[in-house]
C-alpha atoms as a PDB file:
ATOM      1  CA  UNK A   1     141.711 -72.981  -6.309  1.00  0.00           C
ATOM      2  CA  UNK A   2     139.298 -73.325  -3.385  1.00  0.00           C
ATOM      3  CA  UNK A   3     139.174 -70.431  -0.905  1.00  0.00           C
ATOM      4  CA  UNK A   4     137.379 -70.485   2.038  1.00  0.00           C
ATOM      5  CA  UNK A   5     137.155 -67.481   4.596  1.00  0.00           C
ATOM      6  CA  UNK A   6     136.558 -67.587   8.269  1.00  0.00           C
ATOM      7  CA  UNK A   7     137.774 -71.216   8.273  1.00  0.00           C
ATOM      8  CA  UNK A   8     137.792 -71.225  11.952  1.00  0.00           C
ATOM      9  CA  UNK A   9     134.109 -71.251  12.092  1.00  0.00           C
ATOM     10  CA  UNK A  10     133.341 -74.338   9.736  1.00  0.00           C
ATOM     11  CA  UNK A  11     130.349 -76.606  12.001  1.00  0.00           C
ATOM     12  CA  UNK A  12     129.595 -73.577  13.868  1.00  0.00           C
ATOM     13  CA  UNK A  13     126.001 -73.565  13.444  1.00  0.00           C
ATOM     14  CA  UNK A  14     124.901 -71.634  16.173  1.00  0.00           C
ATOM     15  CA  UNK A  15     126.870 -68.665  15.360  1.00  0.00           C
ATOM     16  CA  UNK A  16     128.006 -68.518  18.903  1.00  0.00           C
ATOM     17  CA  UNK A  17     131.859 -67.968  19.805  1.00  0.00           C
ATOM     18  CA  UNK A  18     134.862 -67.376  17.526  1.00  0.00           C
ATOM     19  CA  UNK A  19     136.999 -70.321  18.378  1.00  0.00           C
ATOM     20  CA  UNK A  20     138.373 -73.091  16.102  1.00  0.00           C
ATOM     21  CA  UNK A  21     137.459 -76.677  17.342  1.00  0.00           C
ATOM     22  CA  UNK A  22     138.993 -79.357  16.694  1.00  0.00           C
ATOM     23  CA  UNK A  23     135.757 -81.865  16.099  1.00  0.00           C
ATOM     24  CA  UNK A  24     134.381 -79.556  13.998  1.00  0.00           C
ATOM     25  CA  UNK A  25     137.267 -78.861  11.543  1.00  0.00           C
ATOM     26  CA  UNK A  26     137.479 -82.651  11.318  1.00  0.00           C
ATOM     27  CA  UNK A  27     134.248 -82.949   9.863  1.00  0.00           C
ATOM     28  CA  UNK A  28     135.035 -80.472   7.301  1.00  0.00           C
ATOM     29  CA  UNK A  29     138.532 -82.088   6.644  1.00  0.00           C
ATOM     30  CA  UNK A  30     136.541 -85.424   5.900  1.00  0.00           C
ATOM     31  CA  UNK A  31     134.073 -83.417   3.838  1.00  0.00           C
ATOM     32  CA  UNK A  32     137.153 -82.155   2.048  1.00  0.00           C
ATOM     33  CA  UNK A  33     138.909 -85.514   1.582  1.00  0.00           C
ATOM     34  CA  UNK A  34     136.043 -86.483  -1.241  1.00  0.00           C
ATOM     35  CA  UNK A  35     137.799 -84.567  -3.378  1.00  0.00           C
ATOM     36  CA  UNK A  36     141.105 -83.916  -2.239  1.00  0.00           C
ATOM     37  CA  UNK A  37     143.859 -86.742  -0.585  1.00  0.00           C
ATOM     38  CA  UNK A  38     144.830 -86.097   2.646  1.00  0.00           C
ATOM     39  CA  UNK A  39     148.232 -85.198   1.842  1.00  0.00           C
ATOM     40  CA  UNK A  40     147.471 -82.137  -0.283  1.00  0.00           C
ATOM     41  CA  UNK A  41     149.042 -79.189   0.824  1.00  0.00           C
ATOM     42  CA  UNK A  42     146.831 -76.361   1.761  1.00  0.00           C
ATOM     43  CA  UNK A  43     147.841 -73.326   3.361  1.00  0.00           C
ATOM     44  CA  UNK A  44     145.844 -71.256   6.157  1.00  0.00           C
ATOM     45  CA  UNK A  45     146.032 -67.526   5.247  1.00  0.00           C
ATOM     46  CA  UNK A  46     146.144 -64.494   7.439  1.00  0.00           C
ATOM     47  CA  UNK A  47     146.119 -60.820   5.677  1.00  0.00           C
ATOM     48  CA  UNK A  48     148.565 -58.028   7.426  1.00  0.00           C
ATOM     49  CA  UNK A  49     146.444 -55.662   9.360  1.00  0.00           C
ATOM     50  CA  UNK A  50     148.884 -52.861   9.157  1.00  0.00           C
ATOM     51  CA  UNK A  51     151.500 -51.851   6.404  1.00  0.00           C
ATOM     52  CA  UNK A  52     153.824 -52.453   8.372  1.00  0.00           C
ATOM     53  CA  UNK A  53     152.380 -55.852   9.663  1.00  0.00           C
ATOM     54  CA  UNK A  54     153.438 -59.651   8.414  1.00  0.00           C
ATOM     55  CA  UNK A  55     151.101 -62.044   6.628  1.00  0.00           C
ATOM     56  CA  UNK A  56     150.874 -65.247   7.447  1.00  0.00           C
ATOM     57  CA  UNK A  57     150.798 -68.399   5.310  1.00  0.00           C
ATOM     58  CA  UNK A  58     151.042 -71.489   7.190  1.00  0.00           C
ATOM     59  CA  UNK A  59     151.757 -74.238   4.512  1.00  0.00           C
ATOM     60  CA  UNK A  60     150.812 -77.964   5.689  1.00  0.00           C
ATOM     61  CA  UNK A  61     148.423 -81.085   4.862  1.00  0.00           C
ATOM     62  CA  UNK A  62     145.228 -81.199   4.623  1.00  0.00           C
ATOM     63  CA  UNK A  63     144.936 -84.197   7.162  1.00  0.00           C
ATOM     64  CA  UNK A  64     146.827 -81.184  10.066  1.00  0.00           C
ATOM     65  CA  UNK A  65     144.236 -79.099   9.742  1.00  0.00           C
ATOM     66  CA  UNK A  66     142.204 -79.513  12.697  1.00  0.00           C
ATOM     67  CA  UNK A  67     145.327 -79.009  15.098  1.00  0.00           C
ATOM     68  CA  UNK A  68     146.535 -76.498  13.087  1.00  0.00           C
ATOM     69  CA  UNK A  69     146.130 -72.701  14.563  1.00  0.00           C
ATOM     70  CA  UNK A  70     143.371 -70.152  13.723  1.00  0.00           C
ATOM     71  CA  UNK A  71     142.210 -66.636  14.535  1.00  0.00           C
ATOM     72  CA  UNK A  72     138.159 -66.126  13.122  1.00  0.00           C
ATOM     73  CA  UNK A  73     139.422 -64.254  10.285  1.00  0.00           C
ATOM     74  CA  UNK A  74     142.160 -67.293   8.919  1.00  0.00           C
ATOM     75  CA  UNK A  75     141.323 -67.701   5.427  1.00  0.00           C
ATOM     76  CA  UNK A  76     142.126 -71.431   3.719  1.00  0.00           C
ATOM     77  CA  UNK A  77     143.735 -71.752   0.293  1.00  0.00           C
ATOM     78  CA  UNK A  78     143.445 -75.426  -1.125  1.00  0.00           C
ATOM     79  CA  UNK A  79     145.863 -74.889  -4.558  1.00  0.00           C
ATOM     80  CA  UNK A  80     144.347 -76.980  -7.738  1.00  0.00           C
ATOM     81  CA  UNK A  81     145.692 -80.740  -7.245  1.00  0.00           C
ATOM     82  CA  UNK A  82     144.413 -81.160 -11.165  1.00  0.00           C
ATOM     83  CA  UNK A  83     145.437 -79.218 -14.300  1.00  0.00           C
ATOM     84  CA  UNK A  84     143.708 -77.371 -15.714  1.00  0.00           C
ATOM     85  CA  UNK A  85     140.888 -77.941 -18.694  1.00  0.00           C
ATOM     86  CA  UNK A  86     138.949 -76.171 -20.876  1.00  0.00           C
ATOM     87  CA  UNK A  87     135.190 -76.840 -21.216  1.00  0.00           C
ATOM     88  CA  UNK A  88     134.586 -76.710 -24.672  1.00  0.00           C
ATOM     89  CA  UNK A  89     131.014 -77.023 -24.032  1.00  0.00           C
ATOM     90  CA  UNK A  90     130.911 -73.744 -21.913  1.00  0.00           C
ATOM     91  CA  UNK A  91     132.731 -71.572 -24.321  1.00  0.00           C
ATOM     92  CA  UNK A  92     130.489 -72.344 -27.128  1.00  0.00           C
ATOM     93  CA  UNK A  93     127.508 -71.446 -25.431  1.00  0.00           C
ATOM     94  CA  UNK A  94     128.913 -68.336 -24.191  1.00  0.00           C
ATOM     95  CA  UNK A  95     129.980 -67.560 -27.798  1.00  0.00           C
ATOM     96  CA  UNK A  96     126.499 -68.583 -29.134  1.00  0.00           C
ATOM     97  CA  UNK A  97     124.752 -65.298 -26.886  1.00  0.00           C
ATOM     98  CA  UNK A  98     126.742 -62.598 -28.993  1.00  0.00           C
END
């Protein structure tokens, strides 16, 4: 599962403004589309503020995602498109330090 917080501000290198554009969420949806297609579904992720507030989970393709909606603080959850596998080769060497 890939998370990535503050999606609104992917390409924003200058660290000025809080607004999701377009171009620049493009970029990272091509970036993106190396290892995903552009028909996964992702959903964009927004925590309640309040207890008695709603979340909001916004399910829809990867390919939507630079028309899609943001506030600064919209979080993106890419599910695993693979099952999956255990790396035998990791577990041994953990079990090899004691």
């Amino acid at each position: 599962m890939l998370l990535l917080w503050q999606v609104a501000l992917a390409g924003n290198l200058d660290c000025i403004g809080f607004e999701a554009r377009p171009d620049r969420l493009g970029i990272l949806v091509d970036k993106l589309g190396r290892w995903y297609p552009m028909n996964t579904e992702v959903i964009l992720y927004k925590a309640a503020t309040l207890p008695v507030g709603n979340h909001r989970a916004q399910h829809l393709a990867l390919s939507e995602l630079p028309q899609a909606s943001y506030n600064e603080y919209t979080t993106l959850v890419i599910p695993p498109t693979l099952a999956l596998e255990r790396d035998n080769e990791y577990w041994d060497r953990l079990r090899a330090l004691g």
